[in-house]
Protein backbone atom coordinates (compact mmCIF):
# COMPACT_ATOMS: atom_id res chain seq x y z
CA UNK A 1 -17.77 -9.66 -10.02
CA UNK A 2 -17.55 -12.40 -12.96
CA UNK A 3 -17.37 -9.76 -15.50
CA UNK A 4 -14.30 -7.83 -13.34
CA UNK A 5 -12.03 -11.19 -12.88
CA UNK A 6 -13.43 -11.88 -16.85
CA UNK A 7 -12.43 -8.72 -17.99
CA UNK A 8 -8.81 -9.49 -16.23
CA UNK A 9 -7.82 -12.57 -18.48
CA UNK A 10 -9.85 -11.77 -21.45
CA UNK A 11 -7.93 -10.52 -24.60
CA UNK A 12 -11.04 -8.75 -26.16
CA UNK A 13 -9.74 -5.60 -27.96
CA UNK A 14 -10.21 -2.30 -25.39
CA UNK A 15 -9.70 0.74 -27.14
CA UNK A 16 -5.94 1.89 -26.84
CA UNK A 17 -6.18 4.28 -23.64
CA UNK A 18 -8.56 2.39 -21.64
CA UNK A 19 -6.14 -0.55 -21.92
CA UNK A 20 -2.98 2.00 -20.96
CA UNK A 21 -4.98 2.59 -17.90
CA UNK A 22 -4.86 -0.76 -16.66
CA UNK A 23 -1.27 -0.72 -17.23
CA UNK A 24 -0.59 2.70 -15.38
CA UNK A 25 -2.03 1.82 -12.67
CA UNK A 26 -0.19 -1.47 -12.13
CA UNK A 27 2.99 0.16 -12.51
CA UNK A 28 2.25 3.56 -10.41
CA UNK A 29 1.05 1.18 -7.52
CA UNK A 30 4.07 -0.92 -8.00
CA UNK A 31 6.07 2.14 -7.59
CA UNK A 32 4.09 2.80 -4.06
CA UNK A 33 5.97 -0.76 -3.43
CA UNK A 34 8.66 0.85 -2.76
CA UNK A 35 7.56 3.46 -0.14
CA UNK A 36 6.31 1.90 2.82
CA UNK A 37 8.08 -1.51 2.97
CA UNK A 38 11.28 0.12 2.24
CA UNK A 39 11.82 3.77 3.00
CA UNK A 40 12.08 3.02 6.65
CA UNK A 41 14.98 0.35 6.06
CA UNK A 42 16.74 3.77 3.61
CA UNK A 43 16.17 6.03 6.50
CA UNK A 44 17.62 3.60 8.62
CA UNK A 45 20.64 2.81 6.83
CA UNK A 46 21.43 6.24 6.34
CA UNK A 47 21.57 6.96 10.31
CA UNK A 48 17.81 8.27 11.18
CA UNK A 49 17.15 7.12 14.54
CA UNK A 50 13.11 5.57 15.68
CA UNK A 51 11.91 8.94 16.23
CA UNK A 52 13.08 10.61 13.02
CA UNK A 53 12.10 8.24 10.65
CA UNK A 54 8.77 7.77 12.80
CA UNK A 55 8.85 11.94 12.16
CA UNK A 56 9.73 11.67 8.39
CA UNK A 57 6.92 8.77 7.85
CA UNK A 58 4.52 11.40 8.98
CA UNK A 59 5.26 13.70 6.15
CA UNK A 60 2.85 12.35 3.92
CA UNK A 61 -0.48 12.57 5.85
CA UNK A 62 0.18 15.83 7.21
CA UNK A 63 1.08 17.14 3.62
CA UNK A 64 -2.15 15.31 2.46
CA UNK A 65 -4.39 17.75 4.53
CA UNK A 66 -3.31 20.41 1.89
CA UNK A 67 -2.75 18.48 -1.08
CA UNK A 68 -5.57 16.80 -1.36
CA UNK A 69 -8.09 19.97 -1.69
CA UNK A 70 -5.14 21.92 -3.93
CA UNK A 71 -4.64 18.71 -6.17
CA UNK A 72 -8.87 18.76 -6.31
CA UNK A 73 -9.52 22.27 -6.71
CA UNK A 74 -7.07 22.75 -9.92
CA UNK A 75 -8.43 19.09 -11.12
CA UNK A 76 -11.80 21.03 -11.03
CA UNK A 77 -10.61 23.60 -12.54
CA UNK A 78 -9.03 22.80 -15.68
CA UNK A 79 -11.23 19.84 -16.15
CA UNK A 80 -8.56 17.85 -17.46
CA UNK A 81 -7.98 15.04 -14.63
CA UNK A 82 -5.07 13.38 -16.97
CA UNK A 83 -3.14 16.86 -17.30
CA UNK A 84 -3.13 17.15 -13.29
CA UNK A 85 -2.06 13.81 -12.97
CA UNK A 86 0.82 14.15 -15.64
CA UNK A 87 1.90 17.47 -13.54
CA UNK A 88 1.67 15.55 -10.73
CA UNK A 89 3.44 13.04 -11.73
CA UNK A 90 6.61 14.47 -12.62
CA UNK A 91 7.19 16.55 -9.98
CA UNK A 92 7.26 13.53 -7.92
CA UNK A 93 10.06 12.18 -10.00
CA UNK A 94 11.81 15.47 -9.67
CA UNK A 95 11.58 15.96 -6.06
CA UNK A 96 12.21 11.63 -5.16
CA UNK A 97 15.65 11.82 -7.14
CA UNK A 98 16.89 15.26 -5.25
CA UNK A 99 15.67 13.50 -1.53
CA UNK A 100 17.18 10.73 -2.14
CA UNK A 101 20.35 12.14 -3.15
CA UNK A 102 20.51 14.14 0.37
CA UNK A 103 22.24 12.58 3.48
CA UNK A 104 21.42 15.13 6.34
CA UNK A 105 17.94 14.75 8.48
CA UNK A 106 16.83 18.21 7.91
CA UNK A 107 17.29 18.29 3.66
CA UNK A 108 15.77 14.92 3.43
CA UNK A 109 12.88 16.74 5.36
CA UNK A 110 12.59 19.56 3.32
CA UNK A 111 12.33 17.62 -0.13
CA UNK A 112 9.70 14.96 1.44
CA UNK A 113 7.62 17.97 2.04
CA UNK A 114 7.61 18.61 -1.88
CA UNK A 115 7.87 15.06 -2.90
CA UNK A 116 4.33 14.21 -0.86
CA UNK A 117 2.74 17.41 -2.12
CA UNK A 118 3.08 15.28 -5.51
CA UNK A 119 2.72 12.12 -4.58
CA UNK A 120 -0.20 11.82 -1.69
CA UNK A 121 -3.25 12.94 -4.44
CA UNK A 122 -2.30 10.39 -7.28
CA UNK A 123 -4.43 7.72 -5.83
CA UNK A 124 -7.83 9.78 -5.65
CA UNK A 125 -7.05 11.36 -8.54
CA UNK A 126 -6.57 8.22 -10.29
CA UNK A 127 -9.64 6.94 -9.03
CA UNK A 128 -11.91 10.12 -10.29
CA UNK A 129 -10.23 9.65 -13.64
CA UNK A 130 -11.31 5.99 -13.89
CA UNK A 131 -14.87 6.62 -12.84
CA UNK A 132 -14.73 9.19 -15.41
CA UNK A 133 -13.25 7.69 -18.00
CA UNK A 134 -15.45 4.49 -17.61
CA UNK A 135 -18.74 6.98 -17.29
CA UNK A 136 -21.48 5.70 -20.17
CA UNK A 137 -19.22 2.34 -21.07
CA UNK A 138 -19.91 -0.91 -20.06
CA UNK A 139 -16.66 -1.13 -18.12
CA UNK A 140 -16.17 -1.66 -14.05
CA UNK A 141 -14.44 0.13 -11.63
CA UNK A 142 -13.14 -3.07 -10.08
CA UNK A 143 -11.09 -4.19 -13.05
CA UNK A 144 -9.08 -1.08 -13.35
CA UNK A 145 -8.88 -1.19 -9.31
CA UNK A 146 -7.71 -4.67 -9.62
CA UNK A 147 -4.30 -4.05 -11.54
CA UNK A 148 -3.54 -1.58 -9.11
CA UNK A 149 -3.65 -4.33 -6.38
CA UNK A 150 -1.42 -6.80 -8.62
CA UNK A 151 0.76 -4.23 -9.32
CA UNK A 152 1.76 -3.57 -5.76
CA UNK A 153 1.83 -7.21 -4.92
CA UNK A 154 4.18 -8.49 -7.61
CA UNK A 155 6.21 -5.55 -7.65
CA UNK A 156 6.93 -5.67 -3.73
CA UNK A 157 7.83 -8.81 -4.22
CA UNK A 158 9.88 -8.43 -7.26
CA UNK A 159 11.80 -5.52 -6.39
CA UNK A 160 12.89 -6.60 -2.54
CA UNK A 161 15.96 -9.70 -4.26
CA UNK A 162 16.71 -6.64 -6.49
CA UNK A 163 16.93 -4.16 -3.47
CA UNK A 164 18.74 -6.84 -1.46
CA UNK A 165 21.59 -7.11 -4.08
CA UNK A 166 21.65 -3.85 -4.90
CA UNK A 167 21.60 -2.19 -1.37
CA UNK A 168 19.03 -0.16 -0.32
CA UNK A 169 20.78 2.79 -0.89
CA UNK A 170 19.99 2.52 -4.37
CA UNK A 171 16.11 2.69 -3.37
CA UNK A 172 15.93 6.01 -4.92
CA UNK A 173 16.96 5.05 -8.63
CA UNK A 174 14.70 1.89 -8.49
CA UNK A 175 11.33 4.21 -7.81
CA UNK A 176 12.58 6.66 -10.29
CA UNK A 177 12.49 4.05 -13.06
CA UNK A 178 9.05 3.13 -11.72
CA UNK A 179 7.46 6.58 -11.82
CA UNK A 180 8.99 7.22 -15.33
CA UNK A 181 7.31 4.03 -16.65
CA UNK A 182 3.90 5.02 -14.88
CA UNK A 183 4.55 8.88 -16.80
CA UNK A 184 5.13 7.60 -20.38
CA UNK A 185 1.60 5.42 -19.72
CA UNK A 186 0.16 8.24 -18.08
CA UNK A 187 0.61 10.37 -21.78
CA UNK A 188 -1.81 7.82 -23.30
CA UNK A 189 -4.18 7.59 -20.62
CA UNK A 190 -8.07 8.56 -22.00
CA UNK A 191 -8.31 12.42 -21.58
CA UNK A 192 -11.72 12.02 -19.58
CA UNK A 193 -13.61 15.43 -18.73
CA UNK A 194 -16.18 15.96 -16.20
CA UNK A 195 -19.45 15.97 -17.53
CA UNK A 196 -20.47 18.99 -14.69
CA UNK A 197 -19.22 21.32 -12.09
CA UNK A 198 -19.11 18.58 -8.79
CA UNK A 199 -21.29 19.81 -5.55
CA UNK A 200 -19.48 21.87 -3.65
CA UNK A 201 -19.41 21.98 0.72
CA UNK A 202 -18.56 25.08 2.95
CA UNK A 203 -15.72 24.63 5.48
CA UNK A 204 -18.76 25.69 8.28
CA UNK A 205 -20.64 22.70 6.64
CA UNK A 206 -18.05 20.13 6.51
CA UNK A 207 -17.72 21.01 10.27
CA UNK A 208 -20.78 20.66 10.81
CA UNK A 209 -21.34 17.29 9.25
CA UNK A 210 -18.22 15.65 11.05
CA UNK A 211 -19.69 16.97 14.29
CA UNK A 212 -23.13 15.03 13.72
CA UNK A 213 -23.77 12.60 17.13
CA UNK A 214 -23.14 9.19 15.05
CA UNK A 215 -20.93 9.76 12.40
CA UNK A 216 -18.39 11.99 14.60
CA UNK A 217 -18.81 8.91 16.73
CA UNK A 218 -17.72 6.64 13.69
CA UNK A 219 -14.71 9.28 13.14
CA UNK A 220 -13.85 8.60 16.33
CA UNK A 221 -13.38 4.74 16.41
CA UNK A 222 -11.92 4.72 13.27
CA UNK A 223 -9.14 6.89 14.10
CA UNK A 224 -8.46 4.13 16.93
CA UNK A 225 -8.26 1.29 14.39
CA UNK A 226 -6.03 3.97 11.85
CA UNK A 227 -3.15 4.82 14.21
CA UNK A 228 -1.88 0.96 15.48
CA UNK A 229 -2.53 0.58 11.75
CA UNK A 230 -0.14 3.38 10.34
CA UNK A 231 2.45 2.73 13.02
CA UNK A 232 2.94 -1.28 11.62
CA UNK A 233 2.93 0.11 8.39
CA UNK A 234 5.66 2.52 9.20
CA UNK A 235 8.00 0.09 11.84
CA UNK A 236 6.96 -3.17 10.43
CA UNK A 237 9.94 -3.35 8.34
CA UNK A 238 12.45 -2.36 10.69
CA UNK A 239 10.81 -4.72 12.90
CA UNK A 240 11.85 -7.65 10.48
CA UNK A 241 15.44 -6.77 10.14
CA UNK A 242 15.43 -6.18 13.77
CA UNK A 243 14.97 -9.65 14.79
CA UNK A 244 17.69 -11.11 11.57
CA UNK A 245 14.94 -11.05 8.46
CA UNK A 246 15.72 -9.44 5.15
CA UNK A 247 14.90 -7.35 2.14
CA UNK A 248 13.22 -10.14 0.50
CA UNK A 249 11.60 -11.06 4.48
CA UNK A 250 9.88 -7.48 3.93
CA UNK A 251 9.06 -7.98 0.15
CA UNK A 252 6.94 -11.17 1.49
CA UNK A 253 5.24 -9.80 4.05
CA UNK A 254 4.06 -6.94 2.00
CA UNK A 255 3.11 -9.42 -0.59
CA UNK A 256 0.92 -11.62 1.77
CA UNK A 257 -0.49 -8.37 3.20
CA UNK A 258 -1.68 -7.01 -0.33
CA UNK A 259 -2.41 -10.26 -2.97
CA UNK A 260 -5.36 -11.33 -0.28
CA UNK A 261 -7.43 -8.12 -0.57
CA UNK A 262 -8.67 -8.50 -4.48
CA UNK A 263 -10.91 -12.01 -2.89
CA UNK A 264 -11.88 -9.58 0.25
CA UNK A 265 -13.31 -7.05 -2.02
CA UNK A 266 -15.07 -9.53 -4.25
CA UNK A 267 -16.49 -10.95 -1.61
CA UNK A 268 -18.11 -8.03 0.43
CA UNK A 269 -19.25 -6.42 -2.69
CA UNK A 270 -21.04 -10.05 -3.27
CA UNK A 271 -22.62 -10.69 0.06
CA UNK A 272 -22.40 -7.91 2.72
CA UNK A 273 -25.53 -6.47 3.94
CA UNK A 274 -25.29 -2.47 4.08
CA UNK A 275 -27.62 -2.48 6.53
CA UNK A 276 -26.64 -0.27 9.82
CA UNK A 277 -26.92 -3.39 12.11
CA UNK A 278 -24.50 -5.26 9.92
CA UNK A 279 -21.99 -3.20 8.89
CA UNK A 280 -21.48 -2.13 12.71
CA UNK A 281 -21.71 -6.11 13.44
CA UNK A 282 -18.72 -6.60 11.38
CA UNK A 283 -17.05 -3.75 12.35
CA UNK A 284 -17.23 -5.56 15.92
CA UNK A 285 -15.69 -8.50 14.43
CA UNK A 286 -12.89 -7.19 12.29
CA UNK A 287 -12.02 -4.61 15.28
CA UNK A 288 -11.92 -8.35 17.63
CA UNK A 289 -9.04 -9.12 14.63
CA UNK A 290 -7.08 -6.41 14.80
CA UNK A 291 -6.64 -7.07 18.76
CA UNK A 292 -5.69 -10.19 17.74
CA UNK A 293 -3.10 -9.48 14.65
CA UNK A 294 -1.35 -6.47 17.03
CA UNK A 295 -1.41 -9.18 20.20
CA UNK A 296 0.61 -11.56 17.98
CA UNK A 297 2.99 -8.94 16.67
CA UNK A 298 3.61 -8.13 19.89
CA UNK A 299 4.86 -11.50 20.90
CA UNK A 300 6.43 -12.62 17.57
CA UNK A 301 10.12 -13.72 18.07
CA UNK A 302 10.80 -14.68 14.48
CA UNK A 303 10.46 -12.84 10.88
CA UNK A 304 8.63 -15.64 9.39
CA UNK A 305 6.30 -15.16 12.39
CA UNK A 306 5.74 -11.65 11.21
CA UNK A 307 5.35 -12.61 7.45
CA UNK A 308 2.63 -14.77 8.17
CA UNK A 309 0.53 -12.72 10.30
CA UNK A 310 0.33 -9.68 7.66
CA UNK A 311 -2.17 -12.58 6.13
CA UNK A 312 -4.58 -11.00 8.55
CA UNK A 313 -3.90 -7.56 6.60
CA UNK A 314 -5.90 -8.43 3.76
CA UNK A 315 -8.85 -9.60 6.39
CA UNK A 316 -8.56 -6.58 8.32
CA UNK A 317 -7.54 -3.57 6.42
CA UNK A 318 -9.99 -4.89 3.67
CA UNK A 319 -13.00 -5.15 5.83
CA UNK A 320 -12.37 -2.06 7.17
CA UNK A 321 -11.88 0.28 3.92
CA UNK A 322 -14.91 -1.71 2.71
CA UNK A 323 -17.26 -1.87 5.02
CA UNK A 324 -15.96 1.90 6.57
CA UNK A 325 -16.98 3.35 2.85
CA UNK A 326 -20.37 2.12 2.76
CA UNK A 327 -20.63 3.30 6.26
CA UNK A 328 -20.42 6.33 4.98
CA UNK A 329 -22.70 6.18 2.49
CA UNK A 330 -25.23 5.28 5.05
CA UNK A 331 -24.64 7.79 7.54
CA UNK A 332 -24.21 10.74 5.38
CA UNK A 333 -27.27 11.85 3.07
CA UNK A 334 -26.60 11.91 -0.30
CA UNK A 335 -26.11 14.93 -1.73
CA UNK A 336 -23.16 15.21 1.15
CA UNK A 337 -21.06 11.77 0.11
CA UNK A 338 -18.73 13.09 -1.19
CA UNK A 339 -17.59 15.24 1.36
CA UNK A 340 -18.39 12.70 4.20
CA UNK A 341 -15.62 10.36 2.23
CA UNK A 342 -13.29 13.29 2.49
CA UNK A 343 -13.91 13.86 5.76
CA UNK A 344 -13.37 9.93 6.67
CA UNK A 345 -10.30 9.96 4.08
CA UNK A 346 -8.61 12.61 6.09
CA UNK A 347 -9.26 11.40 9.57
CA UNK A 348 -8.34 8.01 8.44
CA UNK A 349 -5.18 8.80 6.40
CA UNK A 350 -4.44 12.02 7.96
CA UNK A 351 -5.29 12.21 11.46
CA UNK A 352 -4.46 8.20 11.46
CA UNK A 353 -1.42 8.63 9.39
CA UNK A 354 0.13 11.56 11.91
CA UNK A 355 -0.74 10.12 15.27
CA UNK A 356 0.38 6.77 14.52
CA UNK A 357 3.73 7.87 12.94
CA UNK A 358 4.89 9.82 15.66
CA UNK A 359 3.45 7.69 18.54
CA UNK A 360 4.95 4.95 16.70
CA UNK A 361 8.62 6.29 16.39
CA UNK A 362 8.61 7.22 20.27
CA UNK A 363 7.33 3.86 21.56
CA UNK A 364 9.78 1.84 18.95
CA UNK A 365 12.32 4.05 20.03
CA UNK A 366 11.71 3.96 23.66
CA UNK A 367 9.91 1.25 24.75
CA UNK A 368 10.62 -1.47 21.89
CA UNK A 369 7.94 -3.24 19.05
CA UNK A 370 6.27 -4.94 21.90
CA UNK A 371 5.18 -1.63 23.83
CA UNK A 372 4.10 -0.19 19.94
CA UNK A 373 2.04 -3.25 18.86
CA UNK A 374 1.13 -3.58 23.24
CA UNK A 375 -0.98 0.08 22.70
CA UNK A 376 -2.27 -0.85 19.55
CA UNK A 377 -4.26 -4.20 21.33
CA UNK A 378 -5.79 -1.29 23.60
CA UNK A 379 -6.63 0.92 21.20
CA UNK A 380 -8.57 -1.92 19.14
CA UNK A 381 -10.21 -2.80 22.04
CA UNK A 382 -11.39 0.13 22.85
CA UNK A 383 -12.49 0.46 18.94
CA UNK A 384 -15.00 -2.86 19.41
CA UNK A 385 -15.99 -1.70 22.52
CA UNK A 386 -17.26 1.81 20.69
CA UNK A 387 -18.35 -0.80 17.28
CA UNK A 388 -20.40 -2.78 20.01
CA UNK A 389 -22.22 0.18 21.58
CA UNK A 390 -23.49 1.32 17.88
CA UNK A 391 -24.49 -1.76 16.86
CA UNK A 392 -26.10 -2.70 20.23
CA UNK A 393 -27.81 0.96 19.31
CA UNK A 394 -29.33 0.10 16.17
CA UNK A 395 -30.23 -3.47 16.77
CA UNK A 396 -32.48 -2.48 20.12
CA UNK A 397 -33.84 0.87 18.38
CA UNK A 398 -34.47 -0.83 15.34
CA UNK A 399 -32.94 1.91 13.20
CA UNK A 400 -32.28 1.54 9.73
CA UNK A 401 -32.02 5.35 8.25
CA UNK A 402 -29.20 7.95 8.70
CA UNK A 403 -29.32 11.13 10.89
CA UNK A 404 -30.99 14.11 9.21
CA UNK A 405 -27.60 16.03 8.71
CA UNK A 406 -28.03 19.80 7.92
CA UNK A 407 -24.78 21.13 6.18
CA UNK A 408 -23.97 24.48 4.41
């Protein structure tokens, strides 16, 4: 961890591309800003009720469910990670500047469809091309990882005066110019190959995995901690202009929510214990905080209120990502990782992702933010109820070694 915040200030010369891949991903993270915080507020200003833009928020997960093997398999296939990305890449320019030029629900729908199918597969991909790229060199994951997390956190909180005066109408051009700067970096990125063909998993055997007694357990709770999670992500800005806050009210909660989770990382990676009894004992604890964090949403009267509890986003989302990836590890044997991270990534992002942003757009719409952020409470209690059963499980049993898992 000293050589990742090191490597952050130092100015010791990194060859050319390995330096453009810091900056790429600061600036294709800073255009992700953009999405969350503020697409809701476009939708809304355009004249999407709750419900549709609770419907249109949902695009990306459910598009992710095909994307993400498509995006893998042809990333396999050419074994050029860079060229994928650069393809990728511009057709999510393409298809952002032709959505947000439409005005009618059912032609911003259609493009979203195309402009997720390029956008929801640049983060893993960007991820494989960093461990690739950083295979047999004495650099870390973390560093690269770490301008990605600055780049969302000052642009968010850049951009939102801009959007402000601007009008959020003019959302559209704004992540254009980002996505354009991220391309012209992403020409210079190092053209990293794999080294092999990666393991491959039948669809009987991924099946089979997710339906093994702990782990589909594990699936199971984390989906309950994913869906009151996706639905603040998607309503959490209309929730802010709701009760009188502004543009630059969202840019600062999204700020608070994101700057915290470089420490959270350093910190688990320094001292957590991947030990089944553990990792389940914290899982308890950060499940207790997200009760917490939804009960206070629920009752917040104020924006500043609501900027100051997405403090507990850092705490909670980055405990959970954390800790829930090691979990993984540990549950799934080895030679099936990779497709046990898939299977939590889709669940998590996907199934998460779907639920929460329909559920989410009914109950705003309905029932208010207090009846949303109400059924998230219950559904994080019953996640540390589940959290406290496992690790009451493998602190009496004594366990300390995953289920034999037999995959095809």
């Amino acid at each position: 961890m000293a050589r990742t915040a090191s490597n952050l200030t130092s100015r010791t010369a990194l060859p050319d591309p390995y330096r453009q891949l810091k900056f790429f991903n600061f600036f294709m993270y800073g255009s992700w800003s953009l999405l969350n915080p503020f697409l809701p507020l476009y939708f809304q200003n355009i004249g999407f009720s709750n419900i549709q833009i609770g419907l249109l928020m949902t695009i990306g997960p459910i598009v992710s469910l095909l994307a993400n093997p498509f995006w893998g398999y042809w990333s396999d296939r050419s074994q050029n990670t860079r060229l994928i990305l650069l393809i990728m890449l511009s057709g999510n320019f393409v298809a952002s500047q032709l959505y947000f030029q439409m005005g009618t629900f059912a032609t911003v729908l259609s493009f979203m469809l195309l402009f997720f199918f390029f956008q929801t597969s640049l983060n893993p991909l960007t991820n494989s091309l960093i461990l690739q790229a950083i295979r047999g060199t004495s650099y870390s994951f973390g560093t690269y990882r770490l301008w990605g997390s600055l780049g969302f956190a000052v642009m968010v909180l850049a951009a939102s005066p801009l959007i402000a005066w601007a009008g959020v109408e003019n959302l559209g051009y704004l992540y254009g110019f980002f996505v354009l700067v991220a391309l012209m970096i992403g020409v210079r990125l190092p053209k990293a190959k794999r080294s092999g063909p990666s393991r491959r998993i039948s669809g009987k055997g991924m099946l089979q995995l997710a339906l093994q007694p702990t782990f589909a357990v594990f699936l199971v709770l984390s989906a309950l901690l994913s869906i009151p999670n996706y639905m603040n992500m998607s309503f959490i800005s209309v929730y802010i202009t709701d009760l009188g806050g502004s543009e630059v009210s969202v840019g600062w909660s999204w700020f608070l929510a994101a700057i915290i989770e470089v420490p959270i990382f350093v910190m688990l990676d320094r001292y957590l214990r991947t030990t089944a009894r553990t990792m389940f004992g914290l899982m308890v604890l950060v499940s207790g905080l997200f009760v917490l964090r939804w009960l206070l949403m629920a009752l917040s009267t104020e924006p500043i209120h609501i900027i100051l509890i997405q403090l507990l986003h850092s705490v909670t989302f980055g405990v959970t990502f954390y800790t829930s990836t090691q979990l993984c590890n540990y549950l799934v044997p080895e030679q099936y990782r990779t497709s046990g991270q898939a299977i939590y990534g889709l669940v998590w992002m996907g199934g998460g992702g779907i639920v929460g942003g329909l559920l989410g757009g009914w109950l705003f719409e309905t029932h208010g933010p207090s009846m949303l952020y109400l059924s998230g409470v219950f559904m994080s209690i019953a996640g540390m109820a589940g959290f406290g059963g496992l690790w009451l499980r493998y602190r009496r049993l004594g366990e300390d070694a995953p289920e034999e898992v037999q995959a095809e």
